[in-house]
PDB file of N, CA and C in Angstrom:
ATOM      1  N   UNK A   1     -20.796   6.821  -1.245  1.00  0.00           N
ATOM      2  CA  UNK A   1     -19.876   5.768  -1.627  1.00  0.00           C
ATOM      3  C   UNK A   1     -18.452   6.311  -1.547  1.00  0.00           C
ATOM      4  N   UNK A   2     -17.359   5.694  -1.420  1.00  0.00           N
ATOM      5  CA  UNK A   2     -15.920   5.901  -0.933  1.00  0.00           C
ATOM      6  C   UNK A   2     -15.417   4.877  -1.760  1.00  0.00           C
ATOM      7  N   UNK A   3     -14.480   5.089  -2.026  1.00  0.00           N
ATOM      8  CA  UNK A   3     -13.080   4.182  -2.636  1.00  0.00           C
ATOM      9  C   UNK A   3     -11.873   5.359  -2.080  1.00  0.00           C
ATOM     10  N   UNK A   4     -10.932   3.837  -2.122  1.00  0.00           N
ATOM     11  CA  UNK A   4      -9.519   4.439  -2.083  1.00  0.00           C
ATOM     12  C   UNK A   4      -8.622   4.895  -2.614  1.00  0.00           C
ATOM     13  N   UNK A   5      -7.689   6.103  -2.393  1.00  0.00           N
ATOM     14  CA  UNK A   5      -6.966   7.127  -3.364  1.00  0.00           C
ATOM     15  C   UNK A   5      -5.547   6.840  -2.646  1.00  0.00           C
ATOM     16  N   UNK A   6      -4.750   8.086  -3.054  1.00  0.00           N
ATOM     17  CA  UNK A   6      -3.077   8.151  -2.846  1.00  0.00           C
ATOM     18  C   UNK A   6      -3.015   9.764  -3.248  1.00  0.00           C
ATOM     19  N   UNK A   7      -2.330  10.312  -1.734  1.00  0.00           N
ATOM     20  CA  UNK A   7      -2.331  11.563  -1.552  1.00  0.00           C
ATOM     21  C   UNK A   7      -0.612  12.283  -1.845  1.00  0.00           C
ATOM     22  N   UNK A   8      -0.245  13.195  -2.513  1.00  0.00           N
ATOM     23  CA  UNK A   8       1.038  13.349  -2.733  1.00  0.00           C
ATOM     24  C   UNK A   8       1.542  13.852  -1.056  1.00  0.00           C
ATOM     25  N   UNK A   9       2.890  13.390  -0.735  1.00  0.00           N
ATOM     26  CA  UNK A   9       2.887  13.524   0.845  1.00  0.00           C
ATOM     27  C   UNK A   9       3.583  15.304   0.518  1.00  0.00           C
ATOM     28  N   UNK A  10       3.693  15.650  -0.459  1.00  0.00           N
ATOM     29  CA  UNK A  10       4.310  17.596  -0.454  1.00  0.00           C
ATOM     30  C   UNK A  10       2.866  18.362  -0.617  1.00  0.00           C
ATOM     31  N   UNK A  11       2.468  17.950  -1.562  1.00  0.00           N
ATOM     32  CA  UNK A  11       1.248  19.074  -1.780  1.00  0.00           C
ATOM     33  C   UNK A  11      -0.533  18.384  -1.224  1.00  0.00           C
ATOM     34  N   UNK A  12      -0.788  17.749  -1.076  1.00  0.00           N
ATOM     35  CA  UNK A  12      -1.681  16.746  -0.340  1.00  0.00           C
ATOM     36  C   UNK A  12      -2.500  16.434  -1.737  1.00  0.00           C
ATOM     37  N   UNK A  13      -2.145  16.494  -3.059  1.00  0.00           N
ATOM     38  CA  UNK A  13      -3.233  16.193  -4.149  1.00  0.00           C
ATOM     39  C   UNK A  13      -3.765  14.909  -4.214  1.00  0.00           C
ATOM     40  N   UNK A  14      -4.716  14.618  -4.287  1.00  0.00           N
ATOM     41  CA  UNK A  14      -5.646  12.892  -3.859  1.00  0.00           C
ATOM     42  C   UNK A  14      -5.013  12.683  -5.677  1.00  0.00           C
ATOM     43  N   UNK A  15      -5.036  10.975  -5.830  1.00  0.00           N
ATOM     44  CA  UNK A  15      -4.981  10.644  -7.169  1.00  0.00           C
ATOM     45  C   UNK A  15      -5.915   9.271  -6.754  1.00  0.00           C
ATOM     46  N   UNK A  16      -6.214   8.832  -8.155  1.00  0.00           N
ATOM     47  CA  UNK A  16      -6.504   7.973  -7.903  1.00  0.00           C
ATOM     48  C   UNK A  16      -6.155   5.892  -7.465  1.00  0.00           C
ATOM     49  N   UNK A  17      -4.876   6.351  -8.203  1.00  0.00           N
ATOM     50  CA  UNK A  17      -3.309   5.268  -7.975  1.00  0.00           C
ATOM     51  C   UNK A  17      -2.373   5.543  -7.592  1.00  0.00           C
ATOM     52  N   UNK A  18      -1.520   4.944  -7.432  1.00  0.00           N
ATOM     53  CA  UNK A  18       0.054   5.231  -7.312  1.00  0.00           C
ATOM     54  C   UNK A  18       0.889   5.864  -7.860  1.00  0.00           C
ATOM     55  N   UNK A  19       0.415   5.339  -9.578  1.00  0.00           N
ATOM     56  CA  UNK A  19       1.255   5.407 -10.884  1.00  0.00           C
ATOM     57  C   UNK A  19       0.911   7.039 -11.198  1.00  0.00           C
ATOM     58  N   UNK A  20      -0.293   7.754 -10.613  1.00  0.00           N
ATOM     59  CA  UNK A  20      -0.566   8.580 -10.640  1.00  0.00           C
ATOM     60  C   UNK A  20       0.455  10.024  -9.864  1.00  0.00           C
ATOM     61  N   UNK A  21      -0.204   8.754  -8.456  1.00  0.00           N
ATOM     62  CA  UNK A  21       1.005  10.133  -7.643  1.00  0.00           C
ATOM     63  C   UNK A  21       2.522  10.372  -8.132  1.00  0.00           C
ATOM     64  N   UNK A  22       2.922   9.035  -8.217  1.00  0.00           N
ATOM     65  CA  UNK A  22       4.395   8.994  -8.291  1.00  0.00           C
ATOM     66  C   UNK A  22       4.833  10.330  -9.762  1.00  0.00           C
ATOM     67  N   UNK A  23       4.049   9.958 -11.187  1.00  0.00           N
ATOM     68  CA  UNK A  23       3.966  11.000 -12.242  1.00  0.00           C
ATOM     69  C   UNK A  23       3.788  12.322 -11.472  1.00  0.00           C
ATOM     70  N   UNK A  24       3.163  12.841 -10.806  1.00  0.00           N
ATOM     71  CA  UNK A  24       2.882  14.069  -9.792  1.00  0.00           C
ATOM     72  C   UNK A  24       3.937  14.378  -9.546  1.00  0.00           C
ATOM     73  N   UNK A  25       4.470  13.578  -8.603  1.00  0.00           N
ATOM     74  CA  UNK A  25       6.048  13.966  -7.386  1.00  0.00           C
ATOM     75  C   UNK A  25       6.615  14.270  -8.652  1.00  0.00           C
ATOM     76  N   UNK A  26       7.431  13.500  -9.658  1.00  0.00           N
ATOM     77  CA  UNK A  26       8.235  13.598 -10.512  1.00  0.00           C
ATOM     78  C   UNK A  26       8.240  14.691 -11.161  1.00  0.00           C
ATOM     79  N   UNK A  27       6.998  15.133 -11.532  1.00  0.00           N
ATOM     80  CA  UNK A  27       6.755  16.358 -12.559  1.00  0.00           C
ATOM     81  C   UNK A  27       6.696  17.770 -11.688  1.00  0.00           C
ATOM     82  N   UNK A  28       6.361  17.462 -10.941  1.00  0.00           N
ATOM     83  CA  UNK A  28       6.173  18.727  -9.791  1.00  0.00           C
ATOM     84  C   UNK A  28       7.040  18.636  -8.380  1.00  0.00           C
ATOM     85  N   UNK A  29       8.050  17.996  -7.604  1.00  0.00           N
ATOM     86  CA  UNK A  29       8.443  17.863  -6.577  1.00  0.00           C
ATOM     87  C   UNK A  29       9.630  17.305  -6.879  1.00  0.00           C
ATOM     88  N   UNK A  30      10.270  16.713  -8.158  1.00  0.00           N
ATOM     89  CA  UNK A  30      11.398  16.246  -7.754  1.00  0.00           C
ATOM     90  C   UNK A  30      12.654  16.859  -8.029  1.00  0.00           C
ATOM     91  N   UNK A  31      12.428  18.419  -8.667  1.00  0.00           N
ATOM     92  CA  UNK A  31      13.830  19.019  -8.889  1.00  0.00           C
ATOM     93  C   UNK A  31      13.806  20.276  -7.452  1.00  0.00           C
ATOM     94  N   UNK A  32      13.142  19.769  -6.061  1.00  0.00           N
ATOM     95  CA  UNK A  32      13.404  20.761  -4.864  1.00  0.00           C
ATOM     96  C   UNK A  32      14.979  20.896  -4.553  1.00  0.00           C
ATOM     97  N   UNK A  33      15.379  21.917  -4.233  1.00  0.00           N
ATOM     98  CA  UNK A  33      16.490  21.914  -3.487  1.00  0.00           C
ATOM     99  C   UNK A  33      17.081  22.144  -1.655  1.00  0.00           C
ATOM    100  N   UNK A  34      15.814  21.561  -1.593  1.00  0.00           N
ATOM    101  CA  UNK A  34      15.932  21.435   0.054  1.00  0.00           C
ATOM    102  C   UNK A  34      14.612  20.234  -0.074  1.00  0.00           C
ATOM    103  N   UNK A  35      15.252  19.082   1.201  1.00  0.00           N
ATOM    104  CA  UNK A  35      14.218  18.034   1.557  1.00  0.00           C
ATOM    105  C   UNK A  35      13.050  18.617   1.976  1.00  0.00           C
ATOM    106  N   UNK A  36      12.013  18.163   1.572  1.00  0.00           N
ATOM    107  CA  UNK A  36      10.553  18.116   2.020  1.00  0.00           C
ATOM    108  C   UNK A  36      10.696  17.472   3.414  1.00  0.00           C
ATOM    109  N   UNK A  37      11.415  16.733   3.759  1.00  0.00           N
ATOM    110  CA  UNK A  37      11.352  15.979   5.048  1.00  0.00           C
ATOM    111  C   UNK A  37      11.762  16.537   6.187  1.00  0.00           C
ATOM    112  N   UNK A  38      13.470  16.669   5.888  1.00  0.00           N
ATOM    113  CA  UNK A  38      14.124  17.226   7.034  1.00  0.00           C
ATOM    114  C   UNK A  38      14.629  18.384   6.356  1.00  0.00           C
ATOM    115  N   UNK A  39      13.935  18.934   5.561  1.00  0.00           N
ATOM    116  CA  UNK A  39      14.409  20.596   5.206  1.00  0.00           C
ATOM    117  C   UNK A  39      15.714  20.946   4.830  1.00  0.00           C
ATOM    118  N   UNK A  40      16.570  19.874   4.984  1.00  0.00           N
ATOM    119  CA  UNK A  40      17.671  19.889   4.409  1.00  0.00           C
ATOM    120  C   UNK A  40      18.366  20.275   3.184  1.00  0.00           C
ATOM    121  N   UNK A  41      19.122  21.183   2.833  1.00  0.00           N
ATOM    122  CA  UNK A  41      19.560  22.061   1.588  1.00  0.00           C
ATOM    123  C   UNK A  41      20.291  20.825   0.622  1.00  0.00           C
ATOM    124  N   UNK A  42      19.861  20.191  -0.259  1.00  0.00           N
ATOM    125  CA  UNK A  42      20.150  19.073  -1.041  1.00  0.00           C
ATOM    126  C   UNK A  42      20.722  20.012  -2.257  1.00  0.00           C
ATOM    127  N   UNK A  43      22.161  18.988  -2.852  1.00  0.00           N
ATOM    128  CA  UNK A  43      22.091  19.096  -4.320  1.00  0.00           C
ATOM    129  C   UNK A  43      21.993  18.393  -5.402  1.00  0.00           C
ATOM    130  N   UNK A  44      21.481  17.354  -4.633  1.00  0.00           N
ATOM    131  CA  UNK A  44      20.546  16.012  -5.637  1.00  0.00           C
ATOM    132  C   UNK A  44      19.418  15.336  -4.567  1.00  0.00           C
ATOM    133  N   UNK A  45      18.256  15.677  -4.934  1.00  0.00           N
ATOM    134  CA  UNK A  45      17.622  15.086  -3.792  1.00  0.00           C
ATOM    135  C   UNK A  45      17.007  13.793  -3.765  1.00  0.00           C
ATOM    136  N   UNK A  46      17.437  13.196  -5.238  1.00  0.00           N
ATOM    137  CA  UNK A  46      17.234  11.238  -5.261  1.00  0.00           C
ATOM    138  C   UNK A  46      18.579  10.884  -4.317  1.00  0.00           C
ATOM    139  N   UNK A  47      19.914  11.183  -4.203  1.00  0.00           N
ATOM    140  CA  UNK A  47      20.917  10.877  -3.501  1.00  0.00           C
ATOM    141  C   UNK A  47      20.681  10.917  -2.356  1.00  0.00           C
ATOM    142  N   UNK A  48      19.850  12.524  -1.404  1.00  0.00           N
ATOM    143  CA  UNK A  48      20.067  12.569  -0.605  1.00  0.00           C
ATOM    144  C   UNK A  48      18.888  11.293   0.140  1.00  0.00           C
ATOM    145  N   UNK A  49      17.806  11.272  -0.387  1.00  0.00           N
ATOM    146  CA  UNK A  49      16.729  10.488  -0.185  1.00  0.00           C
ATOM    147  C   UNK A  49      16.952   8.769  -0.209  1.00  0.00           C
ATOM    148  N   UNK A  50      17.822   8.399  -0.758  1.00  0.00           N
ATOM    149  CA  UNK A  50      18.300   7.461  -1.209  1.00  0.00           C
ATOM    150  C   UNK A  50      19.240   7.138   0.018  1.00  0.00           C
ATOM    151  N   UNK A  51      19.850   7.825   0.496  1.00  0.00           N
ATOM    152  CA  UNK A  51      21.065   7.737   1.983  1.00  0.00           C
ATOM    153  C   UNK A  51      20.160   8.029   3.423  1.00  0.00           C
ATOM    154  N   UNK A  52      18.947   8.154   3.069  1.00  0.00           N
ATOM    155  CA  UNK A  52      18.158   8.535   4.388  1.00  0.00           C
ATOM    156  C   UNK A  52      17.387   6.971   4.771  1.00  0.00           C
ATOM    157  N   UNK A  53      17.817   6.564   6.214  1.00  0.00           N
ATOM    158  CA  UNK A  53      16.710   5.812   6.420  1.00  0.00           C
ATOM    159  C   UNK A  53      15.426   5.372   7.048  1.00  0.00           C
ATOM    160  N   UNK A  54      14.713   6.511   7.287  1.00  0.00           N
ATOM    161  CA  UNK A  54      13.386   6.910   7.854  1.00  0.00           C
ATOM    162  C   UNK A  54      12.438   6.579   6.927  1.00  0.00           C
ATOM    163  N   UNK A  55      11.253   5.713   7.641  1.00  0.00           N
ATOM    164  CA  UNK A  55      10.273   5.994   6.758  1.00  0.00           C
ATOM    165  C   UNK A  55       9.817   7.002   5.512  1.00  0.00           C
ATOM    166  N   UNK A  56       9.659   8.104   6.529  1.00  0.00           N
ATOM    167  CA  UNK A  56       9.101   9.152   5.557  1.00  0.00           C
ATOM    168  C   UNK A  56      10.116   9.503   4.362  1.00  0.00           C
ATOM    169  N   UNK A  57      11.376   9.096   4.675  1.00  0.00           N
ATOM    170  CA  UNK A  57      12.371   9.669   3.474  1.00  0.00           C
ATOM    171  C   UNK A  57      12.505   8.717   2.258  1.00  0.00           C
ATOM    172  N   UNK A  58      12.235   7.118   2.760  1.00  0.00           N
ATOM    173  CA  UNK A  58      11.591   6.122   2.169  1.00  0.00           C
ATOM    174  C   UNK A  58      10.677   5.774   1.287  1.00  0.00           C
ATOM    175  N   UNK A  59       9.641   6.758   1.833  1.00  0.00           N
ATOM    176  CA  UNK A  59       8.145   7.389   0.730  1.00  0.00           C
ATOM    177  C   UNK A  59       7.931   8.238  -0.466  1.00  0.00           C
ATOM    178  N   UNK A  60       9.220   8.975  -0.151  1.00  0.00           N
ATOM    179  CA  UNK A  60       9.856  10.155  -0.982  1.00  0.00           C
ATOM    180  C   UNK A  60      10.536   9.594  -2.062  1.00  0.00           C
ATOM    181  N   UNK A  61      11.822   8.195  -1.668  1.00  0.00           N
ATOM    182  CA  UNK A  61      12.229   7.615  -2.411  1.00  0.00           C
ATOM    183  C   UNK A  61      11.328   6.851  -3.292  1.00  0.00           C
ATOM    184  N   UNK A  62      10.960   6.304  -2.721  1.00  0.00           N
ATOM    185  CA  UNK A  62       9.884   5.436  -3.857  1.00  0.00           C
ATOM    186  C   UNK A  62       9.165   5.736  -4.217  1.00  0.00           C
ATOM    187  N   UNK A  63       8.291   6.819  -4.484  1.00  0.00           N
ATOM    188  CA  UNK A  63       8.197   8.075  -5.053  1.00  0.00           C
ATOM    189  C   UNK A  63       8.933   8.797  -6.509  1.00  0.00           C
ATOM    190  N   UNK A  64      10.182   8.823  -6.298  1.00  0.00           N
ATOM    191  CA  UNK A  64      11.040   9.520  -7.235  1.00  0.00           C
ATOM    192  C   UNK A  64      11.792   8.274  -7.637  1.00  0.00           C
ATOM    193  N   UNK A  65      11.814   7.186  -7.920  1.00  0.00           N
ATOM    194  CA  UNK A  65      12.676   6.071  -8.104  1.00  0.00           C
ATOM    195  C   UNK A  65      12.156   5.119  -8.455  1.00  0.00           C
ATOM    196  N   UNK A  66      10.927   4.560  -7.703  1.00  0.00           N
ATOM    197  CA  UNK A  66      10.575   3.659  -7.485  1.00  0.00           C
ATOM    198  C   UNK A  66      10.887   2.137  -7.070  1.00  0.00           C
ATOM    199  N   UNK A  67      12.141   2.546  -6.339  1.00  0.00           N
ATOM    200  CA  UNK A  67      13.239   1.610  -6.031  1.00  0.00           C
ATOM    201  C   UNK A  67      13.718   1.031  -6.897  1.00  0.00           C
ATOM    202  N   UNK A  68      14.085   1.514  -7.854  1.00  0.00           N
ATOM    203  CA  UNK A  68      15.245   0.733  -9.125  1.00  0.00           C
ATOM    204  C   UNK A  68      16.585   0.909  -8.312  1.00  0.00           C
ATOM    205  N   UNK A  69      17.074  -0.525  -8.294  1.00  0.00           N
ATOM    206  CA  UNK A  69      18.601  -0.450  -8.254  1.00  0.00           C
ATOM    207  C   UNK A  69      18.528  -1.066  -6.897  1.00  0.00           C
ATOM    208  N   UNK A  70      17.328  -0.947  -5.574  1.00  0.00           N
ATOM    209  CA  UNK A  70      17.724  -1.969  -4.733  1.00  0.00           C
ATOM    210  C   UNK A  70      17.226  -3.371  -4.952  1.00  0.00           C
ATOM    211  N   UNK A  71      17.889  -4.447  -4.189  1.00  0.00           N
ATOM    212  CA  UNK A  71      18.109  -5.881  -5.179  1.00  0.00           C
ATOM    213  C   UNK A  71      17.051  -6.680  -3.299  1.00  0.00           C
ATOM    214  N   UNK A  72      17.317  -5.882  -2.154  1.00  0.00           N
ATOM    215  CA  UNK A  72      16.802  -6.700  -1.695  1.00  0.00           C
ATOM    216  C   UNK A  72      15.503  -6.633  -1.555  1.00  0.00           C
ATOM    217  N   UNK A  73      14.583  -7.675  -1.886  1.00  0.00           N
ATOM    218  CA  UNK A  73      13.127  -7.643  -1.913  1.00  0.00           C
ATOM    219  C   UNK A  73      12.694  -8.086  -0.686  1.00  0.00           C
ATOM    220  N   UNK A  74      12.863  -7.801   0.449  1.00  0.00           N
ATOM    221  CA  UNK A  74      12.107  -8.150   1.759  1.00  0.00           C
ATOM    222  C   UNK A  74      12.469  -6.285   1.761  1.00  0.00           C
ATOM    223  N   UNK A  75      13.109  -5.742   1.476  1.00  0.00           N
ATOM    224  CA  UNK A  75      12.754  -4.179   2.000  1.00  0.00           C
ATOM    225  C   UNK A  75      12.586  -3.559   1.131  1.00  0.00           C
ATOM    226  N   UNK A  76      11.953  -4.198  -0.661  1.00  0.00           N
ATOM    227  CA  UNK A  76      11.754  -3.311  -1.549  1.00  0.00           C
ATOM    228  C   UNK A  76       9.704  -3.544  -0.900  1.00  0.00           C
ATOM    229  N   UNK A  77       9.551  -4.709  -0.646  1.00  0.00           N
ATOM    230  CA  UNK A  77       7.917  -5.139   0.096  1.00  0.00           C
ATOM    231  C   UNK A  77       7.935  -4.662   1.315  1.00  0.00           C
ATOM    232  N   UNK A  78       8.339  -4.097   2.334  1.00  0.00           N
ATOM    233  CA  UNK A  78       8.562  -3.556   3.165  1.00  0.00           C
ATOM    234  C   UNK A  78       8.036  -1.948   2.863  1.00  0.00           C
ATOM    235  N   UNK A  79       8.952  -0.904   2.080  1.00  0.00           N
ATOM    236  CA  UNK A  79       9.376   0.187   1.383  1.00  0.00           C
ATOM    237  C   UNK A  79       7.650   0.577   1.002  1.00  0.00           C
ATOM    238  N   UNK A  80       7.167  -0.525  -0.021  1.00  0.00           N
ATOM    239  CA  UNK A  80       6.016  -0.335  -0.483  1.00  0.00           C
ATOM    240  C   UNK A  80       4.717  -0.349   0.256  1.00  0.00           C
ATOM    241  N   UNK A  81       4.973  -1.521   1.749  1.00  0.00           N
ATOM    242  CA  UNK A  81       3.144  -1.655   2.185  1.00  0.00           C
ATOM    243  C   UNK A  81       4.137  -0.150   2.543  1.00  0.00           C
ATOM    244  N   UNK A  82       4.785   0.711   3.825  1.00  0.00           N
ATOM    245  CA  UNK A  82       5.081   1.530   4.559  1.00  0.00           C
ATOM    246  C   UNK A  82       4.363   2.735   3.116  1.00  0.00           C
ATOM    247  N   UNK A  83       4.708   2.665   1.966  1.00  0.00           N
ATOM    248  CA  UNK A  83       4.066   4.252   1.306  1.00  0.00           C
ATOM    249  C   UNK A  83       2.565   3.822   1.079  1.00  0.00           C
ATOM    250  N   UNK A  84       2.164   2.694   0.556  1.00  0.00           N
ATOM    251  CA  UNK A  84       0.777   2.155   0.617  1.00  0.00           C
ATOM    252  C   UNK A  84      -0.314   2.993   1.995  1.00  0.00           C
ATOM    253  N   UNK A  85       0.564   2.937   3.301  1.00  0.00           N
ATOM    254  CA  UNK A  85      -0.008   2.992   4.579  1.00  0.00           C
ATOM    255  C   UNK A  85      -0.038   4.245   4.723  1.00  0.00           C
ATOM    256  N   UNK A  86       1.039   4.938   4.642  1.00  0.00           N
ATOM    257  CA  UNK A  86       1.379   6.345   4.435  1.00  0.00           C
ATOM    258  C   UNK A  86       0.147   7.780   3.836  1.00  0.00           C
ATOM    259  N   UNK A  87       0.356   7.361   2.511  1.00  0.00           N
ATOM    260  CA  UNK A  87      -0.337   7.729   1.480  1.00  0.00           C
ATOM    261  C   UNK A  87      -1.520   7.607   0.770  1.00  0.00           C
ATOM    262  N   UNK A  88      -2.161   6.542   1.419  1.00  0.00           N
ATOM    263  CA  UNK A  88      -3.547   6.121   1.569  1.00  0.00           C
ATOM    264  C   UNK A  88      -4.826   6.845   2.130  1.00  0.00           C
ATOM    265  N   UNK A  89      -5.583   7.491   1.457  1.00  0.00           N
ATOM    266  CA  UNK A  89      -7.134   8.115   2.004  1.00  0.00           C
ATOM    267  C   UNK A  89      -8.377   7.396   1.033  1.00  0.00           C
ATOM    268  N   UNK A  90      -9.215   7.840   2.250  1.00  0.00           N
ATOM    269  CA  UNK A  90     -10.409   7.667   1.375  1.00  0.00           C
ATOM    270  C   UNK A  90     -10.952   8.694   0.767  1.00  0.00           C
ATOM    271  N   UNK A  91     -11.291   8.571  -0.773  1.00  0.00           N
ATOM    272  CA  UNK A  91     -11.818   9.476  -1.252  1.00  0.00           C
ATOM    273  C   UNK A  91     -13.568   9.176  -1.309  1.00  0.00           C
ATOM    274  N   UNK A  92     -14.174  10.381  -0.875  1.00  0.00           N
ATOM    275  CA  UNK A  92     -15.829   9.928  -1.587  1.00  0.00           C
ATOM    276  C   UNK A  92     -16.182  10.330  -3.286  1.00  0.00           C
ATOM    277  N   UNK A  93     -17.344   9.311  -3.796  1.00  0.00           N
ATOM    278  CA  UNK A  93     -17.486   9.481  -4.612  1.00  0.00           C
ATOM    279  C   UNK A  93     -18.621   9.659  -4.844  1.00  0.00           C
ATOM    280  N   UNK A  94     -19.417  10.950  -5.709  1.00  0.00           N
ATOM    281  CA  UNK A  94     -20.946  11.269  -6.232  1.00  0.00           C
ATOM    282  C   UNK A  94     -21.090   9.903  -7.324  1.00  0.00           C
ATOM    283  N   UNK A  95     -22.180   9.186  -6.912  1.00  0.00           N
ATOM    284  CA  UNK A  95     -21.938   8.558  -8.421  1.00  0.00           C
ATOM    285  C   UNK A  95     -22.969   9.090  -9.408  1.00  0.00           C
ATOM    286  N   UNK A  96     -22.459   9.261 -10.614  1.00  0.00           N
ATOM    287  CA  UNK A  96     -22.765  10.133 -12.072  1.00  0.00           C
ATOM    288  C   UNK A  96     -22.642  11.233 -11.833  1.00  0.00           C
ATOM    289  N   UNK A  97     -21.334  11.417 -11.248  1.00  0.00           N
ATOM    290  CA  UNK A  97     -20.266  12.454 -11.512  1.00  0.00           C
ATOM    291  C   UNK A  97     -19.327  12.291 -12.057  1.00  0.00           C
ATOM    292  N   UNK A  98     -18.662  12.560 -13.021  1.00  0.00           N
ATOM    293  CA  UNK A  98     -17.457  12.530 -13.523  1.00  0.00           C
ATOM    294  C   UNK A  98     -16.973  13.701 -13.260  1.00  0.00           C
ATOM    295  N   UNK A  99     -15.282  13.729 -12.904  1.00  0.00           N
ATOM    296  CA  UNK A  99     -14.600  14.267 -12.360  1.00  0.00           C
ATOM    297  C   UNK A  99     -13.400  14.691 -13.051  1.00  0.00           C
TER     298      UNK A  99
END
């Protein structure tokens, strides 16, 4: 049996939600001082992520933000299927295993 997970895009850790990964990035990935993306030597890396407009830097943002503060909603639904698609695996599952 399989269900679907959300993989952190820095360290590849499977979760089982979003709300999961995103707590992950935050606690573990968001005080880097160089981009995960374009390797770039940052000295705020919500700013620099925030001024990037590539997908992948996109994933990162919403990620560490969760897009607070942008107002337009055709690219805050946009922003989201793109990390949905991104960040999406299947995980298998033993069942009567707890994990």
């Amino acid at each position: 049996m399989s269900t679907l997970g959300y993989k952190c895009p820095i360290c590849g850790k499977v979760f089982d939600n979003m709300p999961g990964v995103r707590r992950h990035f935050i606690r573990n990935h968001s005080n880097l001082d160089h981009c995960p993306v374009c390797n770039k030597e940052v000295n705020s890396l919500a700013k620099h992520l925030m001024r990037m407009k590539d997908d992948e830097h996109a994933v990162l943002w919403y990620l560490y933000n969760n897009l607070r503060g942008l107002r337009d909603k055709e690219l805050k639904s946009k922003i989201r299927r793109i990390v949905k698609e991104k960040l999406k695996v299947k995980i298998s599952v033993v069942e009567g295993l707890n994990y």
